[in-house]
N, C-alpha and C. Protein backbone atom coordinates (compact mmCIF):
# COMPACT_ATOMS: atom_id res chain seq x y z
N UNK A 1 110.04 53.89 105.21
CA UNK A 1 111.40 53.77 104.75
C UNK A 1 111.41 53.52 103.25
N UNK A 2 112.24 54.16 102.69
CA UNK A 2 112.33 53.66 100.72
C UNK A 2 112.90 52.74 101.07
N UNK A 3 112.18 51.86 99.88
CA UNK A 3 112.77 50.58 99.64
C UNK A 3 113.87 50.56 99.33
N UNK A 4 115.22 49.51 99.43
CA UNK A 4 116.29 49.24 98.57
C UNK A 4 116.26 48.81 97.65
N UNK A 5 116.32 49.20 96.26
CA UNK A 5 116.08 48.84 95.14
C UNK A 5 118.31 48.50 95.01
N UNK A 6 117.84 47.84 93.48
CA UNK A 6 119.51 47.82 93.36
C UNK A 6 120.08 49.21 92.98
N UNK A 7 119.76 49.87 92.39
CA UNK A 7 120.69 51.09 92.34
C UNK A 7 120.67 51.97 93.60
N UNK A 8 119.70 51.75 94.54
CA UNK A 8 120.26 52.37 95.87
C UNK A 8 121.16 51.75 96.43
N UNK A 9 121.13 50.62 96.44
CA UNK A 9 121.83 49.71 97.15
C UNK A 9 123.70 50.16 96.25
N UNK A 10 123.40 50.59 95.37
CA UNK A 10 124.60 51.18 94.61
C UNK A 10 125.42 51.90 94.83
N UNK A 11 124.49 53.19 95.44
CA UNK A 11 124.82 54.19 95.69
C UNK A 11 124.85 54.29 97.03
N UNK A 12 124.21 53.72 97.97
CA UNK A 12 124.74 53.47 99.38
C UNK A 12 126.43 52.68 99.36
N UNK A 13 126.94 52.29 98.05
CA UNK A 13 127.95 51.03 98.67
C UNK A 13 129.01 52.16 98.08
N UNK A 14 128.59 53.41 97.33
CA UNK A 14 129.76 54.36 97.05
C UNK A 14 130.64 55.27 97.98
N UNK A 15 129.61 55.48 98.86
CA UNK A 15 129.26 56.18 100.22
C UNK A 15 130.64 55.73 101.10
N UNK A 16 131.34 56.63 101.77
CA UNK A 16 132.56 56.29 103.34
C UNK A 16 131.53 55.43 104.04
N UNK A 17 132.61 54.91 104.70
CA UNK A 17 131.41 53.92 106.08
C UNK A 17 130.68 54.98 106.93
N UNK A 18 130.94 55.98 107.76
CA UNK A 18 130.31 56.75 108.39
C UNK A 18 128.81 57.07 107.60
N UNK A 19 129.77 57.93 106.15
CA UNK A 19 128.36 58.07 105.07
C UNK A 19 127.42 57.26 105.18
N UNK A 20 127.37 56.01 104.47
CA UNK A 20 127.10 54.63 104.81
C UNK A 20 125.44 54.75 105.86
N UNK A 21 126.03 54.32 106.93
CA UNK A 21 125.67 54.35 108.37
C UNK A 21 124.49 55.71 108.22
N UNK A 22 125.23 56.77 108.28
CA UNK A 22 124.29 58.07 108.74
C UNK A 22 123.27 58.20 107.39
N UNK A 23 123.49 58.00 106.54
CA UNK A 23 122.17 57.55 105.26
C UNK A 23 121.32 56.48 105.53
N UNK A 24 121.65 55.36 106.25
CA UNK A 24 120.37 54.81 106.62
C UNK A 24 120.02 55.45 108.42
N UNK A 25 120.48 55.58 109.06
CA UNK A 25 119.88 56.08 110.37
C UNK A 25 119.55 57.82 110.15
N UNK A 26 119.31 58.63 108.97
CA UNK A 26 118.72 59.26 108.62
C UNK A 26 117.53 59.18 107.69
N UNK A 27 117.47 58.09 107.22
CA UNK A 27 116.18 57.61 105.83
C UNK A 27 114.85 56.49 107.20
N UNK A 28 115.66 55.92 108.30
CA UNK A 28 114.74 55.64 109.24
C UNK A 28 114.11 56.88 110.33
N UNK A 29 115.06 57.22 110.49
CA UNK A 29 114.52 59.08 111.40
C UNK A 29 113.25 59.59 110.34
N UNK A 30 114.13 59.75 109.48
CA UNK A 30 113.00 60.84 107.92
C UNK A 30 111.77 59.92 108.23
N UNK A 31 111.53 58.69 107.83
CA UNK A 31 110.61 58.01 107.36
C UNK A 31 109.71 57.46 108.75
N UNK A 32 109.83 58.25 109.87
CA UNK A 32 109.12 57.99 110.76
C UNK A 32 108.56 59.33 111.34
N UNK A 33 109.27 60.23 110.47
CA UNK A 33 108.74 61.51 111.14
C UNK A 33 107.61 61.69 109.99
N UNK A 34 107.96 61.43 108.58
CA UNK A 34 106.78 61.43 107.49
C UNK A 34 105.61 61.18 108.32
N UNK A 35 105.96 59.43 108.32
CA UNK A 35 104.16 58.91 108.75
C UNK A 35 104.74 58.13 109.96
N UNK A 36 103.78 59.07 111.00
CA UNK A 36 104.07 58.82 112.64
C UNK A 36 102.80 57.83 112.89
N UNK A 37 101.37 57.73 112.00
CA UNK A 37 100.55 56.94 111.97
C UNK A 37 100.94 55.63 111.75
N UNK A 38 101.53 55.35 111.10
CA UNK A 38 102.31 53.78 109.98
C UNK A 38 102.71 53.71 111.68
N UNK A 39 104.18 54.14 112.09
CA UNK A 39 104.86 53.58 113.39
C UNK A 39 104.18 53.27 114.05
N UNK A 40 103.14 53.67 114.87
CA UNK A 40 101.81 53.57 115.75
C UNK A 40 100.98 52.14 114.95
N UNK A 41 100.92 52.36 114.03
CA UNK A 41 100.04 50.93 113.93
C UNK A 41 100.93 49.95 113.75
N UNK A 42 102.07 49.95 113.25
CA UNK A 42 102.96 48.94 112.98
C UNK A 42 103.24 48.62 114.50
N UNK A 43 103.50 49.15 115.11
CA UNK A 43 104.05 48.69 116.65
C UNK A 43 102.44 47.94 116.82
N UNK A 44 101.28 48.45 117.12
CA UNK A 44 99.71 47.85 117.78
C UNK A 44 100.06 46.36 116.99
N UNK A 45 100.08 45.85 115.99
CA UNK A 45 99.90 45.51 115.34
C UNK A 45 101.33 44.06 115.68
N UNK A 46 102.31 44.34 115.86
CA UNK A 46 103.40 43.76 116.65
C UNK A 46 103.04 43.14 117.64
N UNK A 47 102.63 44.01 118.61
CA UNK A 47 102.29 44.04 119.67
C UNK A 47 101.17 42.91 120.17
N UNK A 48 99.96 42.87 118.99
CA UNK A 48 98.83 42.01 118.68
C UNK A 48 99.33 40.88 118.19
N UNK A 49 100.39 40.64 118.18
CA UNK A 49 100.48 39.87 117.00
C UNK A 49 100.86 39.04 115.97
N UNK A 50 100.42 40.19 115.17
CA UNK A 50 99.62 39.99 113.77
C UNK A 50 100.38 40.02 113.06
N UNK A 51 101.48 39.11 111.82
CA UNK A 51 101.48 38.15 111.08
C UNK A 51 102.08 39.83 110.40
N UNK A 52 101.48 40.38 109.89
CA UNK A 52 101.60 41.81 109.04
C UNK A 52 103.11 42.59 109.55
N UNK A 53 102.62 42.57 110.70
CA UNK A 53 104.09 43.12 111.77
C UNK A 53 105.09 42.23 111.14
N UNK A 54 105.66 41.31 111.43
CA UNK A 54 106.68 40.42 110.93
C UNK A 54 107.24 40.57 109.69
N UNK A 55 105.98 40.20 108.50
CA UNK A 55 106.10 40.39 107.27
C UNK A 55 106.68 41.67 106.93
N UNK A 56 106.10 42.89 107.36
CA UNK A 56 106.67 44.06 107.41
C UNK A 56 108.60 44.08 107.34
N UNK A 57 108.69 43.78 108.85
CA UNK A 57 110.15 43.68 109.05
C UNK A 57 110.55 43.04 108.43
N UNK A 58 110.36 41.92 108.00
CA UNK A 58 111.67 41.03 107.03
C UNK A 58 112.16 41.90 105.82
N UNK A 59 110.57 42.28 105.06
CA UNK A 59 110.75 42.68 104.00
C UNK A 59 111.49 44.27 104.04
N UNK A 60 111.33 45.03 104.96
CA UNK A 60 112.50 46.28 104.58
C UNK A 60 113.06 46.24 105.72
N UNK A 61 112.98 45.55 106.85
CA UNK A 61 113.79 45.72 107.69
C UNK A 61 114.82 45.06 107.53
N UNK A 62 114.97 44.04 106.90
CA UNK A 62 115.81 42.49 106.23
C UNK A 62 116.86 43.19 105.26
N UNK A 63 116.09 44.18 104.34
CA UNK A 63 117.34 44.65 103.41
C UNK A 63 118.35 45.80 103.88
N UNK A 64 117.92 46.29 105.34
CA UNK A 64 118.76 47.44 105.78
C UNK A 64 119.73 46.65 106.52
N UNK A 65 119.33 45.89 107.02
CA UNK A 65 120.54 44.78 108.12
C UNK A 65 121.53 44.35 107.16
N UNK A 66 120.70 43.21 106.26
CA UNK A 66 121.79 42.86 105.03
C UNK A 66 122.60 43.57 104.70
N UNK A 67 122.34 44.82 104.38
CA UNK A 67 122.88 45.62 103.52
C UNK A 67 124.41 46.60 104.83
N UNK A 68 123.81 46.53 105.76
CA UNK A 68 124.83 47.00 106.88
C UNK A 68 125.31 45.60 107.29
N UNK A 69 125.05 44.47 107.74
CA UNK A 69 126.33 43.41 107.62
C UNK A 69 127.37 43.11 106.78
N UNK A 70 126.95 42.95 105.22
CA UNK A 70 128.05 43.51 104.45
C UNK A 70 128.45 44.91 104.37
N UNK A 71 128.32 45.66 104.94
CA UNK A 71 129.44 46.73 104.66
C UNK A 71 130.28 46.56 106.24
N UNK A 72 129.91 46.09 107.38
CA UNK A 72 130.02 45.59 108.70
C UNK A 72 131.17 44.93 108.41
N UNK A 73 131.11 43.45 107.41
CA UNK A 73 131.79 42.47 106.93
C UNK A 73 133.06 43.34 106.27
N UNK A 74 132.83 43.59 105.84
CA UNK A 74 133.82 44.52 104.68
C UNK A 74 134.96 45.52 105.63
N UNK A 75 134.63 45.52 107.01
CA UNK A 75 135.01 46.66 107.77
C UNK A 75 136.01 46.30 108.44
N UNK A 76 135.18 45.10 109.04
CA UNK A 76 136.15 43.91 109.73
C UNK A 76 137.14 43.47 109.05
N UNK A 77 137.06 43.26 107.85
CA UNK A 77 137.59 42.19 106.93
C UNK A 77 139.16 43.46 106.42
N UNK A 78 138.38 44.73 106.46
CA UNK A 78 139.52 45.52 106.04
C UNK A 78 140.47 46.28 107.37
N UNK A 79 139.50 46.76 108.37
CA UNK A 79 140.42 47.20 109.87
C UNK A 79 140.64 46.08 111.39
N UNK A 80 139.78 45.03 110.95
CA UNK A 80 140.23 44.00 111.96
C UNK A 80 138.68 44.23 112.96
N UNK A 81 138.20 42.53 113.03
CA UNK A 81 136.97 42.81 114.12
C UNK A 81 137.24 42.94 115.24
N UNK A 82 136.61 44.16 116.03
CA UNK A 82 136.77 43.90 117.18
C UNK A 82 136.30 43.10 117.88
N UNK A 83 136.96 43.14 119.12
CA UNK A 83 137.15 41.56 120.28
C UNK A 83 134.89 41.40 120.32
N UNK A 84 134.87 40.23 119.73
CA UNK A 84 133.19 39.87 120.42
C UNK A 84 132.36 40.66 119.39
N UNK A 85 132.55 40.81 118.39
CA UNK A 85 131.51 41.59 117.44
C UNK A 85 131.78 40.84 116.20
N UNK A 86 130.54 40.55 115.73
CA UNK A 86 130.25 39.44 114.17
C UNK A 86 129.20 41.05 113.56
N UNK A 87 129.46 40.74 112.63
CA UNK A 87 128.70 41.88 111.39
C UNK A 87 127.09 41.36 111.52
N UNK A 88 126.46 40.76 112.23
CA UNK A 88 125.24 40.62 111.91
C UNK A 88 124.56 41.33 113.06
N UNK A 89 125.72 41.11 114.62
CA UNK A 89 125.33 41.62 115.88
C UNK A 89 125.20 42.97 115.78
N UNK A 90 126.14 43.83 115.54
CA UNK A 90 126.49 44.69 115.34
C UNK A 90 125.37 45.49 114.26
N UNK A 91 124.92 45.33 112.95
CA UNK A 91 124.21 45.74 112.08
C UNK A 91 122.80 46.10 112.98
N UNK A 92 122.87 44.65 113.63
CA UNK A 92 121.15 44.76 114.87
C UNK A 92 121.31 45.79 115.66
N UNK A 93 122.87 46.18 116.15
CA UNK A 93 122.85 47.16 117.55
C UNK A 93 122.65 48.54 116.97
N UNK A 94 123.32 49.05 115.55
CA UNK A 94 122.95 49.86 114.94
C UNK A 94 121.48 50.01 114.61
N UNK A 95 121.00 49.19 114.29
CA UNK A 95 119.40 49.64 113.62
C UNK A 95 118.63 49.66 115.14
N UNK A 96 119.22 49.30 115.96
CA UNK A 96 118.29 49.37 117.57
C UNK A 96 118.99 50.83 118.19
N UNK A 97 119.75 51.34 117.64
CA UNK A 97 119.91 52.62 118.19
C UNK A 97 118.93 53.66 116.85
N UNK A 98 119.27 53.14 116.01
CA UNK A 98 117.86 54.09 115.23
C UNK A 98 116.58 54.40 115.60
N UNK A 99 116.15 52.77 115.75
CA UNK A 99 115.10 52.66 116.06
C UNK A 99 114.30 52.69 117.40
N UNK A 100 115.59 52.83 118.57
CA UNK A 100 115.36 53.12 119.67
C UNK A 100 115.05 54.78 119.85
N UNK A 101 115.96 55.22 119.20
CA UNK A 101 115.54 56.55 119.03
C UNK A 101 114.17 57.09 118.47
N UNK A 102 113.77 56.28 117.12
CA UNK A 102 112.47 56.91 116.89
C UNK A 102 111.28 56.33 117.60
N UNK A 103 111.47 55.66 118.39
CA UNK A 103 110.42 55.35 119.30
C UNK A 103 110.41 56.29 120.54
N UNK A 104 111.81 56.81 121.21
CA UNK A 104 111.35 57.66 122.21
C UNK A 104 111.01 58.91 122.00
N UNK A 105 111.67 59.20 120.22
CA UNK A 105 110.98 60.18 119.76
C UNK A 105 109.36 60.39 118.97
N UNK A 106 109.18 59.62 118.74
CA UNK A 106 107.76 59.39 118.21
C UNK A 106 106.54 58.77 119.67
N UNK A 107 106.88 57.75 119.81
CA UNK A 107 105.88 57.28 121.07
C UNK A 107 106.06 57.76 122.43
N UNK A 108 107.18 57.88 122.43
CA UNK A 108 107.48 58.42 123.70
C UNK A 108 107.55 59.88 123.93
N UNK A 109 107.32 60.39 122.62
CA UNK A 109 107.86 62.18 122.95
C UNK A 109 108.54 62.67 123.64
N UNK A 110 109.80 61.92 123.70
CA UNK A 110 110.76 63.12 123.80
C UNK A 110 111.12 64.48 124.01
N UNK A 111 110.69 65.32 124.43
CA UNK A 111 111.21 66.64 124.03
C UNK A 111 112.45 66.97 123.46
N UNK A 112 113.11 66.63 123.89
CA UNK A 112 114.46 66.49 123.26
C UNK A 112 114.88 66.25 122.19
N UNK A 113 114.28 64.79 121.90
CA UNK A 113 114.82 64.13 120.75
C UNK A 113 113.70 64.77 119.75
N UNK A 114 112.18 64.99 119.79
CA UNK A 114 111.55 66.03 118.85
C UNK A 114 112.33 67.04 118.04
N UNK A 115 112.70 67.92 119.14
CA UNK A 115 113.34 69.09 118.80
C UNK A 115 114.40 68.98 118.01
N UNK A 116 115.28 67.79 117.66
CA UNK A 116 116.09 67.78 117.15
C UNK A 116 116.18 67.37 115.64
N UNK A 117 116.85 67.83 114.92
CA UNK A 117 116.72 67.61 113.21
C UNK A 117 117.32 66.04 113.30
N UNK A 118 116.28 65.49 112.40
CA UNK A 118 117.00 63.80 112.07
C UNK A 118 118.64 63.96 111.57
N UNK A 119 118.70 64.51 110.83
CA UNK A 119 120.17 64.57 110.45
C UNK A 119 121.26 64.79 111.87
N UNK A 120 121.07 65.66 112.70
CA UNK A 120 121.87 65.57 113.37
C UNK A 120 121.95 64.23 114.43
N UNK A 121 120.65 64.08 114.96
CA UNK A 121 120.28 62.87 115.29
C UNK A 121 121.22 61.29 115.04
N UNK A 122 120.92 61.60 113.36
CA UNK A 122 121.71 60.44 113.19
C UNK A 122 122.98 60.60 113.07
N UNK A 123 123.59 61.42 112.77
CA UNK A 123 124.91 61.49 112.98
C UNK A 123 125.07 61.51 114.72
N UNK A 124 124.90 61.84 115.67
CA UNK A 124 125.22 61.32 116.63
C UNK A 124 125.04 59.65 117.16
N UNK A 125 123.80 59.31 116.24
CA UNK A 125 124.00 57.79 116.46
C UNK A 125 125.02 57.04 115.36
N UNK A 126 125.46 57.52 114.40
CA UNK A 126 126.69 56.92 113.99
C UNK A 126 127.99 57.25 114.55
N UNK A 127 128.69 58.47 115.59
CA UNK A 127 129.14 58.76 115.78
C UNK A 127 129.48 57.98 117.27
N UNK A 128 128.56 57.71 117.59
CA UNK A 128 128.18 56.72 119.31
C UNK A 128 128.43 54.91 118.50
N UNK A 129 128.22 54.99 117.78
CA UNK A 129 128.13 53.46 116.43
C UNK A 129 129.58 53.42 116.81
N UNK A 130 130.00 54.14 116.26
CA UNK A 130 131.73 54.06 115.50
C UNK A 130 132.62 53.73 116.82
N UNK A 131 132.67 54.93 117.48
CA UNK A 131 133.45 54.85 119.13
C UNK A 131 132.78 53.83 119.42
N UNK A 132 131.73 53.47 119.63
CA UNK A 132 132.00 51.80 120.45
C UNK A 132 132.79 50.40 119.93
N UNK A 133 132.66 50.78 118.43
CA UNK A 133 133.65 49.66 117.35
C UNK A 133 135.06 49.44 118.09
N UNK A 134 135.22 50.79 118.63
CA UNK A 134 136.76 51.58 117.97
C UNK A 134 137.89 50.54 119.08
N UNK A 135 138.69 49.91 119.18
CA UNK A 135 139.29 49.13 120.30
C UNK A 135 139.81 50.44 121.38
N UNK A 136 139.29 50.32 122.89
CA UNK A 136 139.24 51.12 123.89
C UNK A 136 138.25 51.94 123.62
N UNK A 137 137.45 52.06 122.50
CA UNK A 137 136.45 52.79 122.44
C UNK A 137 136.69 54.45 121.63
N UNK A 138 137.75 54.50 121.02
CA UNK A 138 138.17 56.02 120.59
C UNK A 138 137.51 55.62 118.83
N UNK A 139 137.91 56.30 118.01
CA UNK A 139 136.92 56.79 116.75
C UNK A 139 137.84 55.56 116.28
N UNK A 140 137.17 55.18 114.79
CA UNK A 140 137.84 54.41 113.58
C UNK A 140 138.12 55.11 112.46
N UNK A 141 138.95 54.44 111.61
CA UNK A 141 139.75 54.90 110.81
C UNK A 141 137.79 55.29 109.62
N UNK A 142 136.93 54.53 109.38
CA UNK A 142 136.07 54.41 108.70
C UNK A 142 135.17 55.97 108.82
């Protein structure tokens, strides 16, 4: 995954919310299809473990959450939270549909989810994101 530096973090906050969203659950798709080795040892390594795993996640997994709770925050704050959702829960359920995905696509092989271009990918997981926000479940204004 690229790091968040501050001028990404810039240019992610210029971005629609959808935009937003489908730029990072496309930069985690991209960056696991790069190096499918890294995922594989990072999971063994979890799994074992090992101290490295952890450190790992805080450090870029920490700035993609952050960075989707405030815009989460910002969402709420501007269309109203829905019933039982805090911006931090929510940021987690998003990055676990990313990342749920590149695990059944990477470890699990998929056929399916292989075959499919990350971009579209993630736009269906922001698109599944949004309708569940949405009160009764239909799309948001974002």
């Amino acid at each position: 995954m690229k790091k968040l530096t501050g001028s990404a973090n810039e240019r992610l906050d210029r971005l629609s919310d959808r935009a937003f969203f489908l730029r990072i659950a496309t930069l985690v798709l991209e960056r696991a299809d790069r190096d499918e080795a890294f995922l594989r040892l990072f999971l063994l390594s979890a799994l074992e473990g090992h101290e490295l795993s952890r450190q790992f996640y805080r450090a870029r997994t920490g700035r993609l959450i952050a960075a989707m709770e405030r815009r989460l925050t910002a969402i709420f704050r501007r269309d109203g939270r829905p019933a039982g959702l805090d911006a931090a829960g929510a940021a987690r359920a998003f990055f676990s549909l990313a990342f749920g995905t590149v695990m059944a696509r990477t470890i699990l092989e998929d056929a399916r989810l292989r075959q499919a271009e990350p971009k579209r990918l993630a736009a269906n997981l922001v698109s599944v994101f949004f309708s569940g926000m949405a009160p009764g479940g239909g799309s948001t204004r974002a």
